[in-house]
Protein backbone atom coordinates (compact mmCIF):
# COMPACT_ATOMS: atom_id res chain seq x y z
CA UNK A 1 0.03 26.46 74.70
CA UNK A 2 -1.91 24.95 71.39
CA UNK A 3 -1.60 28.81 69.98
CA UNK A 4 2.27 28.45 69.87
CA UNK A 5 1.68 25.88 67.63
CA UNK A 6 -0.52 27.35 65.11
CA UNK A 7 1.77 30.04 64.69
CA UNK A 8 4.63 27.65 64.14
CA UNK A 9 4.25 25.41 60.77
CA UNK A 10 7.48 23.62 60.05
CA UNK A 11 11.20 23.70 60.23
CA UNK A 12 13.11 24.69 56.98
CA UNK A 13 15.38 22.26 56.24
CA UNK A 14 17.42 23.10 53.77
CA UNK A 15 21.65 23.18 53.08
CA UNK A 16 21.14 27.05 53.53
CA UNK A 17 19.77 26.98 56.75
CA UNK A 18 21.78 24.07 57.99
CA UNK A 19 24.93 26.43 57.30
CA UNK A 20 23.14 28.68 59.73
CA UNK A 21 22.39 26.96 62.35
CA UNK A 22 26.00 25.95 62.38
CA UNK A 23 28.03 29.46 61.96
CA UNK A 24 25.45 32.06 63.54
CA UNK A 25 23.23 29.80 65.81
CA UNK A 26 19.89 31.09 63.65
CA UNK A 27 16.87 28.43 62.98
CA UNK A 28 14.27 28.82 60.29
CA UNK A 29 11.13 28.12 60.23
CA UNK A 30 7.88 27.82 57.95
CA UNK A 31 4.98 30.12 60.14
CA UNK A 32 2.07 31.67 59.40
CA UNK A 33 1.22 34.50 57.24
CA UNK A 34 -0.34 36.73 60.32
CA UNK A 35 2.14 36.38 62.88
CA UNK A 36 4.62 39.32 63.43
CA UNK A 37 7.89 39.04 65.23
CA UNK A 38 6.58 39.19 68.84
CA UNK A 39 4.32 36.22 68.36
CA UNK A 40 7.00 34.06 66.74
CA UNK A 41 9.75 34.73 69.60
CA UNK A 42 7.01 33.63 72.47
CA UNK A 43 6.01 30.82 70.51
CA UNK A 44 9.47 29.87 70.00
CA UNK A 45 10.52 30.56 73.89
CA UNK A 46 7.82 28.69 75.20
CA UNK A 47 7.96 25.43 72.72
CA UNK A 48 11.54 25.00 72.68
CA UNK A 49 12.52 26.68 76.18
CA UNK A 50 15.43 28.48 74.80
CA UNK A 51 16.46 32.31 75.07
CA UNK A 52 15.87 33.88 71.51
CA UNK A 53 17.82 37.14 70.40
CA UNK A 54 16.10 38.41 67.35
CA UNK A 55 13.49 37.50 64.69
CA UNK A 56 13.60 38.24 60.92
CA UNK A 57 10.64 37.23 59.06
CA UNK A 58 10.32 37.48 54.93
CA UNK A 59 7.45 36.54 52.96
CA UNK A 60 8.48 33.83 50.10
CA UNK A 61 6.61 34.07 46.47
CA UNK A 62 5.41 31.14 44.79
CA UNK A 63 7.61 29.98 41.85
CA UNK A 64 6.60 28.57 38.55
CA UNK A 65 7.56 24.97 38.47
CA UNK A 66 7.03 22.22 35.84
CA UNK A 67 7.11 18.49 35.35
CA UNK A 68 6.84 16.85 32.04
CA UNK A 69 3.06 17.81 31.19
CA UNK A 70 2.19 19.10 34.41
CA UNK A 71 3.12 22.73 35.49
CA UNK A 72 2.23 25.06 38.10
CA UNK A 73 3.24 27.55 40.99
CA UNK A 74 4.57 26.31 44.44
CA UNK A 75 2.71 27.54 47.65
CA UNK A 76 3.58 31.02 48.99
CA UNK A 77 4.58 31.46 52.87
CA UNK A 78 6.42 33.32 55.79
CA UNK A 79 9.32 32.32 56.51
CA UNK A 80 10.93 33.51 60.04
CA UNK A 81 14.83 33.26 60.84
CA UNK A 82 15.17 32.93 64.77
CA UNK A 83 18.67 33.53 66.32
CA UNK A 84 19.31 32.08 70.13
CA UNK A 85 21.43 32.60 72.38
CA UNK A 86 24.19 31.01 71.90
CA UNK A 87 25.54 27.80 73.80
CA UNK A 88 21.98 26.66 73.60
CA UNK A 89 20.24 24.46 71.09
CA UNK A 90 16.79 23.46 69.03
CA UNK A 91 16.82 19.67 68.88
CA UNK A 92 14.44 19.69 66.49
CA UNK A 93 16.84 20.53 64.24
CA UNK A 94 19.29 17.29 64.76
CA UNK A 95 18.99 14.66 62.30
């Protein structure tokens, strides 16, 4: 069970995603850069005991970012879009 949650990181929370969740039932999340597709949907299936219907993963580039003196580039990472089935839900989600 502790191996769905390394591949797991975080929920994306954003107004994007939110919009998502709400039209097309489809959750994002932050996981890591060496899981594929198959990986994600058990890990998803087994933490969250829902029914998932597809996985699309893209890979998100760091972007230059600066503040007054300080500058710099933001962290790159994987970022998976899970749909479910609908009528079910991730309560992880819920704010």
């Amino acid at each position: 069970m502790s191996k769905y949650y390394g591949i797991l990181s975080a929920p994306v929370i954003t107004e994007r995603s939110t919009k998502l969740i709400e039209n097309s039932n489809l959750y994002t999340f932050k996981v890591n850069p060496k899981a594929n597709k198959v990986e994600i949907k058990k890990a998803v299936e087994e933490i969250f005991k829902v029914e998932v219907l597809s996985v699309r993963t893209s890979n998100v580039k760091p972007k230059f970012k600066r503040t007054g003196k300080y500058e710099g580039y933001t962290k790159a990472y994987k970022k998976a879009f899970v749909e479910i089935k609908s009528g079910q839900k991730i309560d992880a989600f819920t704010v």
